[in-house]
N, C-alpha and C. Protein backbone atom coordinates (compact mmCIF):
# COMPACT_ATOMS: atom_id res chain seq x y z
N UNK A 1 0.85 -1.17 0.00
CA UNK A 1 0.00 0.00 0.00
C UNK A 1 0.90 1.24 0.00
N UNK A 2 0.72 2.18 -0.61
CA UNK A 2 1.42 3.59 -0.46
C UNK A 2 0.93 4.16 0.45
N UNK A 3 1.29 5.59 0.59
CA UNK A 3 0.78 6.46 1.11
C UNK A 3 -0.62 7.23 1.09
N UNK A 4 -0.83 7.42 -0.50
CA UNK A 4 -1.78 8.20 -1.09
C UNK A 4 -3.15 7.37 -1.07
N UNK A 5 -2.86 6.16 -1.07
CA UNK A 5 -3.95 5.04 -0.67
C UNK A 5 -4.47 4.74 0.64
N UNK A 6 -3.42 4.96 1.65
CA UNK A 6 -3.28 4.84 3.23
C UNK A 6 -4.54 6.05 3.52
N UNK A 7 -3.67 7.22 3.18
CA UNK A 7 -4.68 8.09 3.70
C UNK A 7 -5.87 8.33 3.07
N UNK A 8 -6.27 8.10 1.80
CA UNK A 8 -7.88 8.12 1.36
C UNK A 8 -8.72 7.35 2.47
N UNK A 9 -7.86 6.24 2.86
CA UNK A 9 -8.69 5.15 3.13
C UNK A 9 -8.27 4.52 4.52
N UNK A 10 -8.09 5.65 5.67
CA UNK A 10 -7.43 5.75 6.73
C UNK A 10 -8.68 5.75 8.02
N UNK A 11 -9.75 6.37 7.32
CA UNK A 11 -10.67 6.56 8.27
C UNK A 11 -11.55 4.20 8.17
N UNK A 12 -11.20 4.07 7.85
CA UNK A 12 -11.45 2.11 7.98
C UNK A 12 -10.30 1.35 8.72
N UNK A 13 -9.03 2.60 8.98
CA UNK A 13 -8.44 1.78 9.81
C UNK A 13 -8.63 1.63 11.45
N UNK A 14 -7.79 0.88 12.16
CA UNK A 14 -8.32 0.59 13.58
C UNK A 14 -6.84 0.60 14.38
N UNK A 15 -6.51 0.60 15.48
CA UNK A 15 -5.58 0.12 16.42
C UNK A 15 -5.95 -1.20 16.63
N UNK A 16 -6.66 -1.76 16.20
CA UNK A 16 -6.79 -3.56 17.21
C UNK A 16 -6.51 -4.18 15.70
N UNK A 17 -6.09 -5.36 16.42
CA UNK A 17 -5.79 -6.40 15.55
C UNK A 17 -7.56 -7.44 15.32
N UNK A 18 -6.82 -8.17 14.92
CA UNK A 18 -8.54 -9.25 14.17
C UNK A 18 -8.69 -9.61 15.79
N UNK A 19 -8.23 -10.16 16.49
CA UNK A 19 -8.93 -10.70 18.04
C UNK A 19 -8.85 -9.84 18.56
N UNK A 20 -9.15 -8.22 18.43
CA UNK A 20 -9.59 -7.02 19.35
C UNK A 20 -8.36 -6.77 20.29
N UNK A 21 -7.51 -7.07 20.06
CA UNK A 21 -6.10 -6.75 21.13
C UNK A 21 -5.79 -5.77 20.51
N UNK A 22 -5.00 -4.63 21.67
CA UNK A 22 -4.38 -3.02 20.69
C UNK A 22 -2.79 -3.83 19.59
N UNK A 23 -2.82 -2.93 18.58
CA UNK A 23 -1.74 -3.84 17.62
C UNK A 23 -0.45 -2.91 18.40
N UNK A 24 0.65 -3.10 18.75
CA UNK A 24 1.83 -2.68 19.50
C UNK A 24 2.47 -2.14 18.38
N UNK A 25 3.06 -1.12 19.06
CA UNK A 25 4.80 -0.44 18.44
C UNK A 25 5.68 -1.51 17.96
N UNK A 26 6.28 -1.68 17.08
CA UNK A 26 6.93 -2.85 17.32
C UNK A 26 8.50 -2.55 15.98
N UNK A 27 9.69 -3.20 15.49
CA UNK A 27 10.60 -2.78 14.89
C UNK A 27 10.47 -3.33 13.35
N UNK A 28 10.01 -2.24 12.82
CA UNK A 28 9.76 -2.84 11.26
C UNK A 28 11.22 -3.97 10.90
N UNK A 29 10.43 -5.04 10.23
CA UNK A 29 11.41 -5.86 9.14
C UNK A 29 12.01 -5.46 8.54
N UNK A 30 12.89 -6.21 8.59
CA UNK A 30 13.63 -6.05 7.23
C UNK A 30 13.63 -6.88 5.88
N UNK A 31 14.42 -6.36 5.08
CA UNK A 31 14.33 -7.70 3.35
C UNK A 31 12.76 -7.97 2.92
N UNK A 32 11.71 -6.98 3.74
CA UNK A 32 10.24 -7.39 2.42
C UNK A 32 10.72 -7.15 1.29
N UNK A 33 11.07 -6.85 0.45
CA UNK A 33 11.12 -6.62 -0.65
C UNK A 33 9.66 -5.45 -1.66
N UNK A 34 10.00 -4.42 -0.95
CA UNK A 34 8.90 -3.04 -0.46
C UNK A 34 9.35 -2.38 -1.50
N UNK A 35 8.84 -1.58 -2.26
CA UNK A 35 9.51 -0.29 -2.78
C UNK A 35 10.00 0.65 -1.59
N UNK A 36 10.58 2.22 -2.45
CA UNK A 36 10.55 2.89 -0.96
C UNK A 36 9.89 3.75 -0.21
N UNK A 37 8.47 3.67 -1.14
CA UNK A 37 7.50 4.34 -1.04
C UNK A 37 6.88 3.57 0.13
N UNK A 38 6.65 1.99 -0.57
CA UNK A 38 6.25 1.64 1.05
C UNK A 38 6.61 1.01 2.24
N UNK A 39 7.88 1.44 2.13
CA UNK A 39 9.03 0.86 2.70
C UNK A 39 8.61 1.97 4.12
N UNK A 40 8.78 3.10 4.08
CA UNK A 40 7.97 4.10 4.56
C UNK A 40 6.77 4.69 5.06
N UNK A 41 5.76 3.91 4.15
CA UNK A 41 4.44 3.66 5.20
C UNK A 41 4.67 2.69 6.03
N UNK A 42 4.68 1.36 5.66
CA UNK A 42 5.52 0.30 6.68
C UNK A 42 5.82 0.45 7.89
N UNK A 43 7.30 1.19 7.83
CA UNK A 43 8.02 2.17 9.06
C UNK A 43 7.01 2.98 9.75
N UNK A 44 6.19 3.79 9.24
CA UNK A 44 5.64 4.88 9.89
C UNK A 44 4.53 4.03 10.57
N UNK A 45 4.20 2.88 10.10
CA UNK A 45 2.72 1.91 10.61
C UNK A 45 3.38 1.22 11.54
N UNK A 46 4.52 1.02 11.58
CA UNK A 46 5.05 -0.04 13.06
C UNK A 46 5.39 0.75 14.05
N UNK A 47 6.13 1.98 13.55
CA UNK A 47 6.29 2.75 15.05
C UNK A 47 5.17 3.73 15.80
N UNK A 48 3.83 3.74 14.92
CA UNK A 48 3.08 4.51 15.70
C UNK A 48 3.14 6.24 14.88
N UNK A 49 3.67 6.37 13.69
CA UNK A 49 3.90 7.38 13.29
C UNK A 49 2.78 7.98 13.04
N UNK A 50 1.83 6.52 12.16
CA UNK A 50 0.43 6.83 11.93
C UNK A 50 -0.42 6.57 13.02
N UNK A 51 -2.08 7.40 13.08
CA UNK A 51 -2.89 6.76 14.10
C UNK A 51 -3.39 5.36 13.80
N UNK A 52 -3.74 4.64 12.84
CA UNK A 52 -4.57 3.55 12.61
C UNK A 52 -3.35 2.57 12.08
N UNK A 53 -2.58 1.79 12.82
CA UNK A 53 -1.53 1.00 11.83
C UNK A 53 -1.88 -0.26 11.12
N UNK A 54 -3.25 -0.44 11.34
CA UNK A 54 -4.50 -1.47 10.18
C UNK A 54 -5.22 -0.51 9.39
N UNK A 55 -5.23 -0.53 7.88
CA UNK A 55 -6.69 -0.30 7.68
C UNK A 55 -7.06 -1.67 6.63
N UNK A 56 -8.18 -1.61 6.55
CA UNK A 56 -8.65 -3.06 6.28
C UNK A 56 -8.81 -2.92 4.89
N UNK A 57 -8.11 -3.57 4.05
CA UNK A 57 -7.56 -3.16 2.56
C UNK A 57 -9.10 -4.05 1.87
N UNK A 58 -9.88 -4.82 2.63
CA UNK A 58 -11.12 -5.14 2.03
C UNK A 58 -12.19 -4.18 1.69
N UNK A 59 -11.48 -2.92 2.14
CA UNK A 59 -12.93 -1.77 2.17
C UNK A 59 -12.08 -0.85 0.92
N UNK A 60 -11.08 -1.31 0.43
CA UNK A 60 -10.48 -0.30 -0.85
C UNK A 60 -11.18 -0.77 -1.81
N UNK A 61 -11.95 -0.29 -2.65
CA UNK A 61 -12.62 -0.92 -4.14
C UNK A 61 -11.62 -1.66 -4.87
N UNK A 62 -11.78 -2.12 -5.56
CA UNK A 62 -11.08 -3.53 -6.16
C UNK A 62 -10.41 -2.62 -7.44
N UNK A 63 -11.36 -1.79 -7.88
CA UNK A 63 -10.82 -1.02 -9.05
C UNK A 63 -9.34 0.32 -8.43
N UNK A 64 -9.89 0.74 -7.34
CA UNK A 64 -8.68 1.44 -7.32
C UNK A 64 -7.34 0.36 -6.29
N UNK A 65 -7.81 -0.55 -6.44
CA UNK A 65 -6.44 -1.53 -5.80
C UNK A 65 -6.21 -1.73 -6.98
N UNK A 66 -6.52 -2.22 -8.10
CA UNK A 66 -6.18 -2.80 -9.61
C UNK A 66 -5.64 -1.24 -10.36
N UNK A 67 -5.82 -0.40 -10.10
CA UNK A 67 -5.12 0.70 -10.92
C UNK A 67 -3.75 0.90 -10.34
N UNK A 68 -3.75 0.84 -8.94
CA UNK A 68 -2.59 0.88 -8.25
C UNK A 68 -1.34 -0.28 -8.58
N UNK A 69 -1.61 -1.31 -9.29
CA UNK A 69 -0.87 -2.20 -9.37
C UNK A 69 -0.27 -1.85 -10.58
């Protein structure tokens, strides 16, 4: 996911994970094999940079996930 996608579609994200636990701070990976675009949302979603470090990529329309690719 980029950025420009993150935030359209930021207000569907959550702090809890799927079993309702808060999702933690935690030390981004390394070697995904990310661009560095989202190499950077990534980073900013593990340390808390952003408020919502889920958003639920089932609520992005299929057409603007397929343009993005």
């Amino acid at each position: 996911m980029d950025r420009e996608t993150y935030d359209a579609y930021a207000q569907f994200g959550t702090t809890l994970s799927a079993d309702g636990s808060p999702i933690p701070r935690r030390e981004p990976k390394e070697g995904l094999c990310l661009t560095d675009e989202e190499a950077a949302l990534y980073r900013a979603l593990c340390t808390g940079a952003l408020p919502n470090p889920r958003v639920e990529q089932e609520r992005i329309p299929m057409t603007q996930a397929i343009a993005r690719l």
